[in-house]
Protein backbone atom coordinates (compact mmCIF):
# COMPACT_ATOMS: atom_id res chain seq x y z
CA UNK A 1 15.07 31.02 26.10
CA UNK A 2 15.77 30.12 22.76
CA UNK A 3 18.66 27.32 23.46
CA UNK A 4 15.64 25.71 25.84
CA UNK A 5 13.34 25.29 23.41
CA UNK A 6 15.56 24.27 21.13
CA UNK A 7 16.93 21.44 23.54
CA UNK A 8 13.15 20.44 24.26
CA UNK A 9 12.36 19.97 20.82
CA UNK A 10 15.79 18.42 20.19
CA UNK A 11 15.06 15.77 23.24
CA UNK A 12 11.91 14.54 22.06
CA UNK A 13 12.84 14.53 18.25
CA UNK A 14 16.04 12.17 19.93
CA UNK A 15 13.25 10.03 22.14
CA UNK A 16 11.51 9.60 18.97
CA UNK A 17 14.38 7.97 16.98
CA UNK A 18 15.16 5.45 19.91
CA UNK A 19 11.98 4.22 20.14
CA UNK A 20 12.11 2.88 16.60
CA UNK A 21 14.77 0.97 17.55
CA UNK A 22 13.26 -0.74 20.63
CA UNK A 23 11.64 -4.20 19.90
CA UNK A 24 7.81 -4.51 20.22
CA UNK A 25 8.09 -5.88 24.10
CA UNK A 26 9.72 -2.86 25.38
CA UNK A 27 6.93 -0.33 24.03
CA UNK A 28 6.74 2.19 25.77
CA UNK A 29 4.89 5.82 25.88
CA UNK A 30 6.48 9.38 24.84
CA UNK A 31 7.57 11.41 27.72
CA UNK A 32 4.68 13.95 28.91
CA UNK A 33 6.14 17.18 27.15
CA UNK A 34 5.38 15.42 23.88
CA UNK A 35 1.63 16.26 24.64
CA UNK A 36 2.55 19.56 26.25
CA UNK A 37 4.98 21.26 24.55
CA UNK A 38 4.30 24.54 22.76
CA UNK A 39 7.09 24.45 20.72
CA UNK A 40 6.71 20.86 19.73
CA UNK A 41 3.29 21.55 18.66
CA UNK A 42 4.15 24.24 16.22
CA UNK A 43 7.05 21.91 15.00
CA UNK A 44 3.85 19.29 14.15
CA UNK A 45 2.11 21.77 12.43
CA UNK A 46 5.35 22.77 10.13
CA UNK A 47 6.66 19.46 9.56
CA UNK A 48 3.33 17.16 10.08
CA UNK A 49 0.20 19.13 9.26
CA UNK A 50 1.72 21.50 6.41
CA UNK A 51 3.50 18.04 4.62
CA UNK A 52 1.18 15.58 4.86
CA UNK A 53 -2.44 14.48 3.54
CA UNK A 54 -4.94 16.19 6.42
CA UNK A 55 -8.58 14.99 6.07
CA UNK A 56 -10.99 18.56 6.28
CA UNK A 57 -14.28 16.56 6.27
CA UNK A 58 -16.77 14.77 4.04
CA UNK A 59 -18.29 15.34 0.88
CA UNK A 60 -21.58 14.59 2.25
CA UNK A 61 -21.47 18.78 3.58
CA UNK A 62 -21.22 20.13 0.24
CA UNK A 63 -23.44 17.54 -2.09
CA UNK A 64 -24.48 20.48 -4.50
CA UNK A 65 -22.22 22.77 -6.68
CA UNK A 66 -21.48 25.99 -4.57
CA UNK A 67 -21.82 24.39 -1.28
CA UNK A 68 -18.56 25.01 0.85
CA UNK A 69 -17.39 25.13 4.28
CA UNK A 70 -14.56 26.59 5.92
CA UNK A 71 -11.61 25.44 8.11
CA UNK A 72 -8.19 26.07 9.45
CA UNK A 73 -5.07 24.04 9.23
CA UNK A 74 -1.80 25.25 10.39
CA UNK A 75 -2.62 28.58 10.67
CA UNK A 76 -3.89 28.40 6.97
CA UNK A 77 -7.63 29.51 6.15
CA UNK A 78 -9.29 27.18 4.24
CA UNK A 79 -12.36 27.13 1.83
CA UNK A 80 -13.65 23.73 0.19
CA UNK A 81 -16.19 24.31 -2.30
CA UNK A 82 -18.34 22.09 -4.78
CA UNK A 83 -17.63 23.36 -8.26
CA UNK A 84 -20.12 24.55 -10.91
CA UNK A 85 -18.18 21.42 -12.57
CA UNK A 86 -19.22 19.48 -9.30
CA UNK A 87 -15.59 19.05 -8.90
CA UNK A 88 -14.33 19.53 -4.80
CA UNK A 89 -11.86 22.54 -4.52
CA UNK A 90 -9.97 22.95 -1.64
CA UNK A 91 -8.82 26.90 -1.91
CA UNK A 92 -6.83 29.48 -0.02
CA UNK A 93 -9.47 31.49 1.57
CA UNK A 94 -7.56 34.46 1.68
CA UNK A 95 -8.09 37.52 -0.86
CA UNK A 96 -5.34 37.92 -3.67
CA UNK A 97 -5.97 42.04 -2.99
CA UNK A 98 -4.68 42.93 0.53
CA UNK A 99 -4.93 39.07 1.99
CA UNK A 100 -8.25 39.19 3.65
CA UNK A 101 -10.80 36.71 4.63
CA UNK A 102 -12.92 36.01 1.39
CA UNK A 103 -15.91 33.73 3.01
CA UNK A 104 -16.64 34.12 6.88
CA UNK A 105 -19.48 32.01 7.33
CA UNK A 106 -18.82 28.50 8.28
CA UNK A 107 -20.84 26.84 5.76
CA UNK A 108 -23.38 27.78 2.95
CA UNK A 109 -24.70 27.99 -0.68
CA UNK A 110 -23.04 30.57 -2.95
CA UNK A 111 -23.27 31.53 -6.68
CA UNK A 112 -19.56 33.61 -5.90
CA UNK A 113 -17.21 34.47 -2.92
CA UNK A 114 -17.10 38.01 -2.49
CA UNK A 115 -14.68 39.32 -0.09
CA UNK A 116 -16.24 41.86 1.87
CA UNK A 117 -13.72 44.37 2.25
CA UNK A 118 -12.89 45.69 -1.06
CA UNK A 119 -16.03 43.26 -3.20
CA UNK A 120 -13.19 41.32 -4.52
CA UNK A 121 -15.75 38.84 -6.35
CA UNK A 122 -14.38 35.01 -7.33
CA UNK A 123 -16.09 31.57 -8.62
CA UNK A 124 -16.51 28.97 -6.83
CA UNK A 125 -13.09 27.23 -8.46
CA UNK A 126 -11.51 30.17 -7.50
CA UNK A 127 -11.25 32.28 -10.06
CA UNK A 128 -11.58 36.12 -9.99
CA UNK A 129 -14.27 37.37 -11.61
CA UNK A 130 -14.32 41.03 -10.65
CA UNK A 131 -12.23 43.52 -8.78
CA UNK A 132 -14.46 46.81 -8.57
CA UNK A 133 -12.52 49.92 -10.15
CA UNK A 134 -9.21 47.69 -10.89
CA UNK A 135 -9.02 48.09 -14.63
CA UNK A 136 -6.73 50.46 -15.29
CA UNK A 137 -4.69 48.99 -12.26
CA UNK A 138 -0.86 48.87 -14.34
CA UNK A 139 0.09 45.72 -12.17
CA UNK A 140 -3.08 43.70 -12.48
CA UNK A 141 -4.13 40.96 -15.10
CA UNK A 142 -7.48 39.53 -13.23
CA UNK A 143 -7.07 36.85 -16.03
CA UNK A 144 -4.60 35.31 -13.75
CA UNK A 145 -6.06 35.81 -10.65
CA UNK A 146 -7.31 33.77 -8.45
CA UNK A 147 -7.28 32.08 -5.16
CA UNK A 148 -4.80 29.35 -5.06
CA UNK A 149 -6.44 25.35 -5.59
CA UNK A 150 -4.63 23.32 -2.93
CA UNK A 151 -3.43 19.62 -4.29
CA UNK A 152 -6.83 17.81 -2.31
CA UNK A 153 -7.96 14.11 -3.29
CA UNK A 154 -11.19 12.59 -2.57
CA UNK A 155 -10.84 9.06 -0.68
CA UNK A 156 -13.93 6.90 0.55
CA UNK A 157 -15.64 10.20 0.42
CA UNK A 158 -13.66 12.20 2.82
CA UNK A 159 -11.52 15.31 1.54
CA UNK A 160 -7.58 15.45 2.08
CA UNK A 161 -5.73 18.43 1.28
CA UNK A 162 -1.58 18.54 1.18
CA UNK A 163 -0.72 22.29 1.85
CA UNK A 164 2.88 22.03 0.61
CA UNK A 165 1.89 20.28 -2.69
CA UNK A 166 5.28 17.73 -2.13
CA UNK A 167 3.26 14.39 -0.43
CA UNK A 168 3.12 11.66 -2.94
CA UNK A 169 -0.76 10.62 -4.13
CA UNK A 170 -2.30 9.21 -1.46
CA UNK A 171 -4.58 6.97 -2.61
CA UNK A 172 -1.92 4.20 -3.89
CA UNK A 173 -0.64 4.03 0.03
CA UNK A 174 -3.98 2.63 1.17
CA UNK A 175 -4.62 -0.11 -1.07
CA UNK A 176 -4.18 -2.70 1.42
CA UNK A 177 -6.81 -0.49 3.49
CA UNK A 178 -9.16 -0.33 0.45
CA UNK A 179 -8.77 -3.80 0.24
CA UNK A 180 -9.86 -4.12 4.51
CA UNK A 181 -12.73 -1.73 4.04
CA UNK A 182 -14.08 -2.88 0.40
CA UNK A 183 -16.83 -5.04 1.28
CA UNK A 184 -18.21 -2.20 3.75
CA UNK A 185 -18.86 -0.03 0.90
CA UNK A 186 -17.96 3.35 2.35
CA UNK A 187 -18.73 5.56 -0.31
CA UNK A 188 -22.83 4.34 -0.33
CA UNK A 189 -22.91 5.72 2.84
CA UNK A 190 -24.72 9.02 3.34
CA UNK A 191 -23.38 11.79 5.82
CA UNK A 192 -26.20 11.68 8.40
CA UNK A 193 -24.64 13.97 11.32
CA UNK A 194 -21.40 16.39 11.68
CA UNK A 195 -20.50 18.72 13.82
CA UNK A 196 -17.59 20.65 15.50
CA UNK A 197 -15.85 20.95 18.77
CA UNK A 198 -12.63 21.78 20.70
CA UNK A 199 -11.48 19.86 23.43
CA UNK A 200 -8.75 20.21 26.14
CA UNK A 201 -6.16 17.81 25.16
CA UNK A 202 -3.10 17.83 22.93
CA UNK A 203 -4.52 16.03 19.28
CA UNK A 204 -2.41 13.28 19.98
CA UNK A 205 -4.18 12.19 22.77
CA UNK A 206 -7.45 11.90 21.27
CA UNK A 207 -5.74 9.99 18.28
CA UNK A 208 -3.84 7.31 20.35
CA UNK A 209 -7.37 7.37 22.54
CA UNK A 210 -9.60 6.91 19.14
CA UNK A 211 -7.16 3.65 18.03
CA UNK A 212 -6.66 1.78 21.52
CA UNK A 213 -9.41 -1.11 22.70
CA UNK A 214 -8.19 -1.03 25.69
CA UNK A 215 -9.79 2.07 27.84
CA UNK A 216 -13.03 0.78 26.12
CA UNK A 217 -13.52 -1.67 29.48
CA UNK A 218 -12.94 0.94 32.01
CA UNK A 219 -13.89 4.67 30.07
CA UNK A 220 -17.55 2.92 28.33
CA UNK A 221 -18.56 0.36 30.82
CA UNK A 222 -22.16 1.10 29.75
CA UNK A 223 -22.09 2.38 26.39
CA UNK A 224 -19.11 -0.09 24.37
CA UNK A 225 -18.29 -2.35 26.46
CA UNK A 226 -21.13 -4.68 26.27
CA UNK A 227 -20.92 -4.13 22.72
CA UNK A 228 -17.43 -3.95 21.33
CA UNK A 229 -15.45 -4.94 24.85
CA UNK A 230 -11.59 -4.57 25.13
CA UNK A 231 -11.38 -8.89 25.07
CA UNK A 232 -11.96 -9.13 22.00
CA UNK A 233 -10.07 -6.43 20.10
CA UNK A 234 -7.98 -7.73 17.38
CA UNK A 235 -5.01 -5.56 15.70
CA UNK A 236 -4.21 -5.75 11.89
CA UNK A 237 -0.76 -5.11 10.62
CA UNK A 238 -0.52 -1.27 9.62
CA UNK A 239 1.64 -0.18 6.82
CA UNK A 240 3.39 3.40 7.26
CA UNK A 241 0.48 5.31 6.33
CA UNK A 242 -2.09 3.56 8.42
CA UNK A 243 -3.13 1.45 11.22
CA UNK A 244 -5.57 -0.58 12.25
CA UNK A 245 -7.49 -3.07 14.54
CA UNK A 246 -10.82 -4.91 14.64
CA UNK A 247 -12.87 -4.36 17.39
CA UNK A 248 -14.86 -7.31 17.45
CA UNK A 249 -18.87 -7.72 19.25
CA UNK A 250 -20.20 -9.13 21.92
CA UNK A 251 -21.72 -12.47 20.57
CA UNK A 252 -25.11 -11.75 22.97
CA UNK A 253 -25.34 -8.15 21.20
CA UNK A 254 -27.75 -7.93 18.75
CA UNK A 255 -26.54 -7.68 15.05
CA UNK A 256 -25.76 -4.30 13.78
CA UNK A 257 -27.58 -4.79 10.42
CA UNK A 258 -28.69 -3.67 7.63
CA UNK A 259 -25.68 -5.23 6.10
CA UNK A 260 -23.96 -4.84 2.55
CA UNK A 261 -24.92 -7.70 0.57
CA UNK A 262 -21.10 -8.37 -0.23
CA UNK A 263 -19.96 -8.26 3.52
CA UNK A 264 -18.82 -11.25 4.62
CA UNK A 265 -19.96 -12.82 8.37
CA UNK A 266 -17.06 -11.91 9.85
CA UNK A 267 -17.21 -8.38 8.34
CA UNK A 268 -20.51 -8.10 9.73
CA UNK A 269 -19.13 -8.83 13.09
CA UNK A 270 -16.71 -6.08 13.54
CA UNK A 271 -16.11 -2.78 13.38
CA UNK A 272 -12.59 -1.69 11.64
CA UNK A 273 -10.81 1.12 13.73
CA UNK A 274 -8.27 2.81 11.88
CA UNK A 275 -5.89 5.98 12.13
CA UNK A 276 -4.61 7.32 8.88
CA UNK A 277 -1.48 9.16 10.03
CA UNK A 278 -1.54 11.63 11.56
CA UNK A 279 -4.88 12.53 12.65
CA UNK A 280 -8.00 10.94 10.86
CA UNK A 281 -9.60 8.20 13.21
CA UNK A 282 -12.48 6.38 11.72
CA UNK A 283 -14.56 3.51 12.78
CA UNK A 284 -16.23 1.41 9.96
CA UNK A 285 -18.95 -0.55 11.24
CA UNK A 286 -21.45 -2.98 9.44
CA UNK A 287 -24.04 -0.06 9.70
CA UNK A 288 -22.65 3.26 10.61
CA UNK A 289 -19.31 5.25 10.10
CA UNK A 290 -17.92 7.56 12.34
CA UNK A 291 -14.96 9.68 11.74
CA UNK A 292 -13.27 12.35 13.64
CA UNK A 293 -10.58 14.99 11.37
CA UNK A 294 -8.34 15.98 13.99
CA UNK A 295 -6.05 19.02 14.21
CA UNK A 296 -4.39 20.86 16.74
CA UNK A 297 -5.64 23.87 18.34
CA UNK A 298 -2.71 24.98 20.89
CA UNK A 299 -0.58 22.58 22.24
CA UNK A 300 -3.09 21.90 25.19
CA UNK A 301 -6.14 22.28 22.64
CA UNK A 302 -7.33 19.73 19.76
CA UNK A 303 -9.54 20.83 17.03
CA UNK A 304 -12.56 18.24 16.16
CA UNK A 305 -14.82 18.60 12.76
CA UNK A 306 -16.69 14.76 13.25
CA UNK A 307 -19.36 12.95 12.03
CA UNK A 308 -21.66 10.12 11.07
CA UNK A 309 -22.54 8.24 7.70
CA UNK A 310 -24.38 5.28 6.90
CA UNK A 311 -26.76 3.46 4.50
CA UNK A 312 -29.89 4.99 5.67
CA UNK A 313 -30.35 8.54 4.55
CA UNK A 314 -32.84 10.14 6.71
CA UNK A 315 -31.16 11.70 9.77
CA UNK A 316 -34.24 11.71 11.86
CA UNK A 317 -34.78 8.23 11.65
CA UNK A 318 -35.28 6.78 14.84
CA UNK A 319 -32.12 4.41 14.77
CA UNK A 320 -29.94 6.66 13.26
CA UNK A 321 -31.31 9.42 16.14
CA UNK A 322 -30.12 6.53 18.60
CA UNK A 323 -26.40 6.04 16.99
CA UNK A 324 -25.75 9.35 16.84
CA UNK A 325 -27.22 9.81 20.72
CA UNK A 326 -24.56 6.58 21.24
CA UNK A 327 -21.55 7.77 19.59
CA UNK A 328 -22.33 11.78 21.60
CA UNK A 329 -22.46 9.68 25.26
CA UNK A 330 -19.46 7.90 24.27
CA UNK A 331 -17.69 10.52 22.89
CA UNK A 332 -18.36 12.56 26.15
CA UNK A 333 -16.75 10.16 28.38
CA UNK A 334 -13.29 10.07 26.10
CA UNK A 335 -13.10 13.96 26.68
CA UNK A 336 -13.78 13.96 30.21
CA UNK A 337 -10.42 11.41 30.48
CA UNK A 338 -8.51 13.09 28.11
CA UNK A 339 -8.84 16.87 29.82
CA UNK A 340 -8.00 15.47 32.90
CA UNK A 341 -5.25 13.60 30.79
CA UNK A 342 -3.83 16.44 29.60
CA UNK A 343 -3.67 18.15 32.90
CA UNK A 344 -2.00 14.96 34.50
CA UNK A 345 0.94 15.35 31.84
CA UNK A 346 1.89 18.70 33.01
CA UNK A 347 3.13 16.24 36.19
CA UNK A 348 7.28 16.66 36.95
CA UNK A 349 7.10 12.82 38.28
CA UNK A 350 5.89 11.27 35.18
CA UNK A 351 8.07 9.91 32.32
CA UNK A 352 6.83 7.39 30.70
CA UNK A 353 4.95 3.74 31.11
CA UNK A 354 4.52 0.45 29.57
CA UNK A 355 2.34 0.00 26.47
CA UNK A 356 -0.40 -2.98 26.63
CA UNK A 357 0.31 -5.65 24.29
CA UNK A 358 -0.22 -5.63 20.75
CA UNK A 359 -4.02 -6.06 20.00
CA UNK A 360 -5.06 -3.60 23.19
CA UNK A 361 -1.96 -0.52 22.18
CA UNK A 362 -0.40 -2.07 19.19
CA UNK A 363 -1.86 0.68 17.58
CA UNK A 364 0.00 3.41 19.41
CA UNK A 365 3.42 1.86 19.09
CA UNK A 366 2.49 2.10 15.46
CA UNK A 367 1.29 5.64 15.99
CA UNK A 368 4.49 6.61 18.13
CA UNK A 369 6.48 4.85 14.77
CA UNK A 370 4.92 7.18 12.39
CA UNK A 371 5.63 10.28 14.36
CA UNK A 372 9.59 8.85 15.05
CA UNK A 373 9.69 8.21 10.82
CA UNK A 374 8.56 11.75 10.38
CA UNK A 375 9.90 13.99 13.27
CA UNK A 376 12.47 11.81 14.58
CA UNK A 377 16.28 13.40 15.14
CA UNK A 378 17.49 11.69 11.92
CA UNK A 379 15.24 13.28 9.72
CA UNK A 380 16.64 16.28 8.03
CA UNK A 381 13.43 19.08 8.89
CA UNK A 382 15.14 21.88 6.33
């Protein structure tokens, strides 16, 4: 059993590394067990989602000190929290006393985190502050106690956390994104909408989905297509952290206004899709942005925390009721292709198919180079 998992993994890690040396006209997809493979998945969340910079959500869901909410990554309970300081912490929300759950709710106000099985009691940095009848404990200083602060950064107002602590800053390897996304002004925009779901297909699905223009014509004849339609989708050359494409409107759609005094008319004419890798999709438009933190759930199974931000700041405004109704409907009809996606790749006459050119799947070869750079058979895993 174990020599065929091994050789599935090693197959796919050796598909990965000759892609990267195929030119750009012989794109092609990964071979099905890439989205169905078990194994492969929990070699993603070793080498992929416990190295790199994950996004866990927005700031907008914890705008006061001692808001948090709480996540999973990797098998890793997680607990962001806004400071007293009004600093973000991203902590380890597992007790330091016999490695319980400390907070259990999903999101909330609190002055401290008490974990409820022994009323271990910390701060909202982390911090012990009091472990009931532990004092003359011979083992125990609670001065140097606490719950471990995870290296996070704050970026256009969503939070990334690195779980290993070893990824280089991230903000220096978007610069030429910053530079893409300035004039939109990202972090004006207030969090209007978010929510959570789980859908039935491997995360990599929904992420080569999320950054491709050209489903939009088929999957959304009614809701993006006579909008944003697949014609006029534009790519924009990615670096190895990122990639991109402009998904340009329908000149007979109205203007998506209000717009940012320092947008350009161009800017105001597109909405800029991008992926940074591995799994946060985000689409910038003049008016709204929608984002979608990704992480995987089973092999079969991807994990969705998403939501909706924008100039306005009331979410029961009418328009912004509308947009959010919009991006739901559209959303809907990705996850009805990608479950029956998923269950197509589980097919023994599949292997693999041609990619559309660059400015309809560009994005995927980029994608496909990404996951080849960091899983790929020449890579020394440890």
């Amino acid at each position: 059993m174990f020599d065929r998992q091994a050789s599935e993994i090693d197959k796919l890690r050796q598909e990965l590394s000759e892609l990267q040396s195929l030119s750009r006209d012989q794109a092609r997809t990964m071979s099905p067990s890439f989205y169905t493979s078990d194994d492969f998945t929990a070699l993603e969340n070793e080498h992929v989602f416990r190295k790199e910079w994950i996004c866990l959500g927005h700031v907008g869901e914890i705008p006061n000190p001692g808001d948090f909410f709480t996540t999973e990554l990797a098998g890793e309970q997680l607990l962001i929290s806004r400071g007293k300081d009004d600093a973000v912490h991203v902590l380890s929300n597992v007790c330091r006393h016999r490695g319980n759950m400390v907070e259990t709710a999903a999101s909330g106000n609190r002055r401290s985190f008490v974990c409820q099985y022994h009323a271990w009691t910390y701060d909202t940095d982390g911090q012990l502050k009091t472990a009931p009848l532990m004092k003359t404990a011979k083992n125990f200083d609670s001065k140097t106690c606490r719950l471990p602060n995870l290296p996070s950064e704050v970026w256009n107002n969503f939070i990334f956390v690195n779980l290993s602590g070893e990824a280089e800053p991230l903000a220096p390897q978007l610069k030429t994104l910053d530079g893409l996304l300035k004039n939109y002004h990202n972090d004006e925009r207030n969090l209007l909408f978010n929510d959570e779901a789980v859908w039935n297909t491997n995360w990599k699905n929904l992420t080569e989905n999320f950054m491709e223009g050209y489903h939009i014509f088929a999957t959304h004849p009614k809701t993006l297509q006579p909008m944003t339609p697949t014609q006029l989708c534009k790519k924009v050359p990615g670096e190895e952290r990122w990639s991109a494409y402009l998904s340009y409107y329908d000149a007979a759609y109205p203007p998506r206004g209000p717009f940012h005094e320092d947008m350009t008319e161009d800017e105001q004419n597109h909405t800029v899709m991008f992926n940074i890798f591995p799994s946060f999709v985000v689409a910038v438009a003049a008016n709204y942005t929608l984002y979608l933190c990704l992480r995987p759930a089973g092999a079969d199974k991807v994990a969705i925390r998403w939501g909706i931000s924008g100039f306005k700041s009331d979410p029961n405004d009418p328009e912004v009721v509308d947009y959010i109704n919009l991006c739901k409907a559209f959303n809907g009809e990705d996850r009805e292709k990608l479950e029956t996606l998923q269950k197509g790749q589980n097919s023994r006459f599949y292997h693999h198919g041609p990619l559309a050119p660059d400015d309809l799947e560009g994005t995927i070869w980029d994608f496909l180079h990404y996951m080849g750079r960091t899983l790929g058979a020449d890579r020394d895993l440890g």
